[in-house]
Protein backbone atom coordinates (compact mmCIF):
# COMPACT_ATOMS: atom_id res chain seq x y z
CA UNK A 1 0.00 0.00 0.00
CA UNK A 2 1.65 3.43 -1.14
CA UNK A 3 0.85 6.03 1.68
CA UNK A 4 1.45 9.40 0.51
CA UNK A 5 2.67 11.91 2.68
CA UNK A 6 0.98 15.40 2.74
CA UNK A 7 3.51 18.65 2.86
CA UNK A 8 1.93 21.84 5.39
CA UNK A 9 1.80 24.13 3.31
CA UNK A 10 1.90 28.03 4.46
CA UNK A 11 -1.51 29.42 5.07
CA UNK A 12 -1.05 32.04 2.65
CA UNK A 13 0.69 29.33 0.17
CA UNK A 14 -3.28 29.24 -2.07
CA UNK A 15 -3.27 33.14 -2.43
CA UNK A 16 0.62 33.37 -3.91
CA UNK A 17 0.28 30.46 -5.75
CA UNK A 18 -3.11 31.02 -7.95
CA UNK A 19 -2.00 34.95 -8.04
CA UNK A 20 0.95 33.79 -9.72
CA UNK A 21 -0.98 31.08 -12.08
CA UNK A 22 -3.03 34.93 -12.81
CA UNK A 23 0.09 36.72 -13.56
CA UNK A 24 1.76 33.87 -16.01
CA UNK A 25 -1.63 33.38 -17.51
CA UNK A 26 -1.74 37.38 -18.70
CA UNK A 27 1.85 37.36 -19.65
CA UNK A 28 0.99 34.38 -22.20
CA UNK A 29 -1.89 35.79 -23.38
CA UNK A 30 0.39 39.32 -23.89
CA UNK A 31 3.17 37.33 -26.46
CA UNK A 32 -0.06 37.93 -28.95
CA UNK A 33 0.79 41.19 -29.33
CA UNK A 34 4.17 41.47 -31.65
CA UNK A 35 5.93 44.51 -30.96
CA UNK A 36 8.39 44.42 -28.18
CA UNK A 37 7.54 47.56 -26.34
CA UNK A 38 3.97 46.46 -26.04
CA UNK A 39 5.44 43.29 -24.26
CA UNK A 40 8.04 45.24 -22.30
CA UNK A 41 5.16 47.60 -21.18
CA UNK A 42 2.73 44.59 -20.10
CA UNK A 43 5.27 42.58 -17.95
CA UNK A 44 5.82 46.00 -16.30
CA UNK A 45 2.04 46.49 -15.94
CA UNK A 46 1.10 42.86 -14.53
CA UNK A 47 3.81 43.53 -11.82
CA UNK A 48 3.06 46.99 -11.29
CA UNK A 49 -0.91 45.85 -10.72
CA UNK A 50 -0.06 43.04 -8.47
CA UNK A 51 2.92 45.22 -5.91
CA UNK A 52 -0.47 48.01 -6.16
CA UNK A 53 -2.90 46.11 -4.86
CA UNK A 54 -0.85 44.51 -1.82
CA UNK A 55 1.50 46.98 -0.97
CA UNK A 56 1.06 48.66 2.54
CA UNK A 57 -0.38 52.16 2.04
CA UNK A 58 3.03 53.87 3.17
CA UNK A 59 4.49 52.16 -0.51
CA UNK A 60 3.76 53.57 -4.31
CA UNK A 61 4.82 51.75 -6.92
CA UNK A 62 5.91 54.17 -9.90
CA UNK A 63 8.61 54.24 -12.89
CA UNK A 64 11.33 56.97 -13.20
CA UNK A 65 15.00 57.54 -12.45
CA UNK A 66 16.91 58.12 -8.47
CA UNK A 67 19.35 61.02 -8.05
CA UNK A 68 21.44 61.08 -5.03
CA UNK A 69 22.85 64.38 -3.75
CA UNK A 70 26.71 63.18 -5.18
CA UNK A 71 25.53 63.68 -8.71
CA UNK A 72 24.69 59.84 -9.23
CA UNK A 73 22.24 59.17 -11.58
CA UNK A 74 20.54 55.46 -12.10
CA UNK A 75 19.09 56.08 -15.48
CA UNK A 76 15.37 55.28 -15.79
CA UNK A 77 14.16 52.34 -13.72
CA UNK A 78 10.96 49.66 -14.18
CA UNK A 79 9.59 49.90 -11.11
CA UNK A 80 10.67 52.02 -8.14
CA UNK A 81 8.67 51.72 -5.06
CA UNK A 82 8.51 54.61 -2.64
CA UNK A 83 8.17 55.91 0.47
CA UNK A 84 4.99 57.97 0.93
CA UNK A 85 7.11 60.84 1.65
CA UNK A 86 9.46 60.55 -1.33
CA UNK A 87 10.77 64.06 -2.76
CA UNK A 88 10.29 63.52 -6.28
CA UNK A 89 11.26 66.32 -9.14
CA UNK A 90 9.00 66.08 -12.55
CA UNK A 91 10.07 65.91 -15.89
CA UNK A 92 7.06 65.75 -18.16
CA UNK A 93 5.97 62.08 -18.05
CA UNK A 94 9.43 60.56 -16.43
CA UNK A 95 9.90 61.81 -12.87
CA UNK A 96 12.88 61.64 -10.73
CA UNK A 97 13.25 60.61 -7.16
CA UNK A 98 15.41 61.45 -4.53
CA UNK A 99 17.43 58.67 -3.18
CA UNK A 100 16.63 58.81 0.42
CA UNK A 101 12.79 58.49 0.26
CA UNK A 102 13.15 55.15 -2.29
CA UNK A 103 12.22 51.80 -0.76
CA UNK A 104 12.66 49.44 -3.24
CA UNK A 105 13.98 49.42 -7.54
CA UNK A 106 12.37 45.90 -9.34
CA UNK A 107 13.91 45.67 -12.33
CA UNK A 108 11.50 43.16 -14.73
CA UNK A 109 12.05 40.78 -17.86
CA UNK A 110 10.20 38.53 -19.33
CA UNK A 111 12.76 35.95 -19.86
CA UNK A 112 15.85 36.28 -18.02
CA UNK A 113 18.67 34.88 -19.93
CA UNK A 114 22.17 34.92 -18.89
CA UNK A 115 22.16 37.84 -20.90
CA UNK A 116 19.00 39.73 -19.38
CA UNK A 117 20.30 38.94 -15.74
CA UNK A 118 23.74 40.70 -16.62
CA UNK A 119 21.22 43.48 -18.05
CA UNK A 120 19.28 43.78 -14.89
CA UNK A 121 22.58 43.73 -12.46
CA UNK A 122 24.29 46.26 -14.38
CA UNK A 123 21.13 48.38 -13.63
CA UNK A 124 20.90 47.77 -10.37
CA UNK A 125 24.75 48.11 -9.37
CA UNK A 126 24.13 51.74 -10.34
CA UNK A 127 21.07 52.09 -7.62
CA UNK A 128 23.86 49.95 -5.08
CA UNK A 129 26.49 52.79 -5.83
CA UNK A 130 23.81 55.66 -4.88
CA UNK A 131 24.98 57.48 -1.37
CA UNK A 132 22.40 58.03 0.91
CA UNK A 133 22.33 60.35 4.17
CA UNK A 134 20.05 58.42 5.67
CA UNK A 135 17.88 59.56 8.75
CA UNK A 136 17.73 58.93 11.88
CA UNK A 137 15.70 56.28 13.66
CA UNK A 138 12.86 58.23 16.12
CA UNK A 139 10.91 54.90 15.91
CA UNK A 140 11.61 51.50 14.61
CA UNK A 141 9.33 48.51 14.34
CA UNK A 142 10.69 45.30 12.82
CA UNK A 143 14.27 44.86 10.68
CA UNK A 144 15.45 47.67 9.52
CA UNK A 145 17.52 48.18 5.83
CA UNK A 146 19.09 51.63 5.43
CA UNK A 147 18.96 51.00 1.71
CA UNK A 148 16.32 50.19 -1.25
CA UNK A 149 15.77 46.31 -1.34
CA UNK A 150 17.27 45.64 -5.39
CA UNK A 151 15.15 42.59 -6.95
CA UNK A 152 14.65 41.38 -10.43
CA UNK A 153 11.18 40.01 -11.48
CA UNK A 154 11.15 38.15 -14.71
CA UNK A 155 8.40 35.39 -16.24
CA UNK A 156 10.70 32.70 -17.10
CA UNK A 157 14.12 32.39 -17.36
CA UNK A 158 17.77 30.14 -17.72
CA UNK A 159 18.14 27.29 -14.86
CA UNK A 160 19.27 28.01 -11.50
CA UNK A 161 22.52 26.23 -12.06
CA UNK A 162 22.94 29.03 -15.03
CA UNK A 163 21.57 32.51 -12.98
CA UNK A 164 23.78 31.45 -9.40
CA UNK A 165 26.89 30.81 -11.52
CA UNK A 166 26.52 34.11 -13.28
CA UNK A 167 25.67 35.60 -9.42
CA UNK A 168 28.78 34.43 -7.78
CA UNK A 169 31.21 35.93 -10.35
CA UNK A 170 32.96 38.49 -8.63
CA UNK A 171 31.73 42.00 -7.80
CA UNK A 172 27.98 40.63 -8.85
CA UNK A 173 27.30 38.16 -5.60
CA UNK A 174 25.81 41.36 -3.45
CA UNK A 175 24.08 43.49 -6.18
CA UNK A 176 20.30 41.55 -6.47
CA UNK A 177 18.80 40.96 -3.00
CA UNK A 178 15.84 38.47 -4.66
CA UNK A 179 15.92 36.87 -8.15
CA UNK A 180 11.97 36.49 -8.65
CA UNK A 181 10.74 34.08 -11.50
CA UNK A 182 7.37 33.99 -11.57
CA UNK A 183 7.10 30.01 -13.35
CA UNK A 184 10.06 28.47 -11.38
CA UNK A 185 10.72 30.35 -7.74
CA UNK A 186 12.94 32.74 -6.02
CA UNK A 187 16.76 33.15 -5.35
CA UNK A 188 17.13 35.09 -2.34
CA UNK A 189 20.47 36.84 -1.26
CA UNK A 190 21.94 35.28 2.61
CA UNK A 191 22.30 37.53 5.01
CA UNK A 192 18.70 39.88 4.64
CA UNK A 193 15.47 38.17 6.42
CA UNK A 194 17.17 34.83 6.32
CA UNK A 195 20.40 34.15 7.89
CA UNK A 196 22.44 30.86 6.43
CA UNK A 197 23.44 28.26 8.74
CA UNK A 198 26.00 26.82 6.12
CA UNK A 199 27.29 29.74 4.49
CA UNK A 200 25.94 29.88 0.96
CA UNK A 201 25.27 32.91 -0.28
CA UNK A 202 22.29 32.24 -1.67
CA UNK A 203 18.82 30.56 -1.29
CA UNK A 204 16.79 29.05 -3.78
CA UNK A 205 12.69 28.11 -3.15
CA UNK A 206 11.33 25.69 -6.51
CA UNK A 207 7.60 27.04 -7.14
CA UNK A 208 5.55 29.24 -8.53
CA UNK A 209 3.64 30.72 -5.30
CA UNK A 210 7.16 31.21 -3.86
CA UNK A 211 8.29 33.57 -6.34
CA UNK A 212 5.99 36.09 -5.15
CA UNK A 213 5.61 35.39 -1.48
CA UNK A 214 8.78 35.86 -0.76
CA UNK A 215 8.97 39.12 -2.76
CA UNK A 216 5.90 40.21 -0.64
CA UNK A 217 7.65 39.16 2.52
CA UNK A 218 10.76 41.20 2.14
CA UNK A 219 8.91 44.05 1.19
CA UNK A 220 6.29 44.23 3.64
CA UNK A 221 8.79 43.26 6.53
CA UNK A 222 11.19 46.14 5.61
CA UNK A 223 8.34 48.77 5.16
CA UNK A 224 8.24 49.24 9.02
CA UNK A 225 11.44 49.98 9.10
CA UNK A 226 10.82 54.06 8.23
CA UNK A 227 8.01 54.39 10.41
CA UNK A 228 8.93 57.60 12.71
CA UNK A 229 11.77 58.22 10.79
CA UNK A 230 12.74 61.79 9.71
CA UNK A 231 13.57 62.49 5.86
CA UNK A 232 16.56 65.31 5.22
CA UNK A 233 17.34 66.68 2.19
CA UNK A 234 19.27 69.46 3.01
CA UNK A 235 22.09 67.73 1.51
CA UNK A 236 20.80 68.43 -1.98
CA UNK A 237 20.85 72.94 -1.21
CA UNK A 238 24.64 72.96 -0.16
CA UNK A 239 26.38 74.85 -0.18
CA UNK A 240 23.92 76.85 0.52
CA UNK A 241 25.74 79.84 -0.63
CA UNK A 242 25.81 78.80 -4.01
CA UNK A 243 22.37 79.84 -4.99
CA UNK A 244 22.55 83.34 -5.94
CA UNK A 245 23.34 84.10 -9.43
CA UNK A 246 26.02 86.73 -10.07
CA UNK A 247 25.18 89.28 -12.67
């Protein structure tokens, strides 16, 4: 007689799992449409609509670019979630955001190659090299990460054996804090939420429902970690002297 073992699952396991079969499901149905900014646009959107609708209130999910006050520029992002507070300066359509009020930078791709993944690090080593002044702590409630959480969201993508070997090369092993792929699972960076008991860098949950539960878990952990605390951008007027114009 074969006696089949049941696995606990999460209590929240259902919800991630059929969300995700809803987000796969539109992506498919986009690859109808043949021009590749209409796809590029719709694996923002099904993201975008998904971090909307379950994102604490203190969180907005919009697209532009993050200045810091050294001059750094990240170029223009997929999705940059914010603080509720962010300073933001507008540019027509594309706005910019100031670096100390951004929570989080997702940078999506519908398939992510070898290729694409080297694409999406490059990206986000320039939101890792951003300086921030920080604020200080009146009130703290939960961890606390005194910089934006840097993920990458794709559809599919290469094996897992493929994506870790290309994040262990040197100077790309701390750049993306979660690898997200919506039809396989998650690759999260050691040393955030979870702390490694063996030392690998890395760990790597098989499923579909995992790939965006623990997205949702990082990011709603780490969103208590501003509450109560002050946002300074005085930074960005020095010297302060330097604002009248001689004529």
């Amino acid at each position: 007689m074969n006696i089949k073992h049941t696995v606990k699952r999460p209590i929240l396991y259902d919800y991630f799992r059929k969300s995700a079969d809803v987000l796969l499901a539109e992506y498919e149905r986009s690859k109808g449409q043949g021009a590749s900014a209409n796809v590029g646009y719709n694996r923002e959107l099904f993201c975008d609509k998904f971090l909307s609708c379950i994102l604490p209130p203190r969180l907005a999910v919009r697209r532009g670019e993050i200045w810091d006050s050294q001059g750094n520029k990240t170029g223009q992002l997929d999705i940059v979630i914010l603080r509720d507070d962010t300073p933001s300066l507008t540019f027509g359509k594309a706005d910019t955001f100031l670096a100390e009020g951004v929570f989080g930078v997702i940078e999506v791709k519908s398939n992510l190659t070898k290729t694409k993944l080297q694409e999406a690090l490059t990206t986000l080593a320039r939101v890792k090299s951003l300086k921030f002044s920080g604020g200080k702590f009146a009130m703290t409630a939960g961890p606390v990460l005194n910089r934006p959480l840097r993920c990458v969201f794709a559809y599919e993508g290469a094996t897992w054996e493929t994506l870790l070997q290309e994040l262990n090369k040197s100077g790309d092993d701390n750049i993306a804090d979660l690898i997200c792929i919506l039809g396989q699972g998650v690759i999260i960076s050691e040393g955030l939420l979870l702390k490694s008991e063996n030392n690998k860098p890395f760990y790597v949950y098989n499923g579909k429902a995992a790939s965006l539960a623990w997205l949702y878990f990082h990011l709603v952990s780490y969103s208590t970690s501003f509450v109560g605390r002050s946002l300074s951008i005085v930074q960005y007027f020095e010297p302060l002297n330097g604002w009248g114009d001689n004529e």
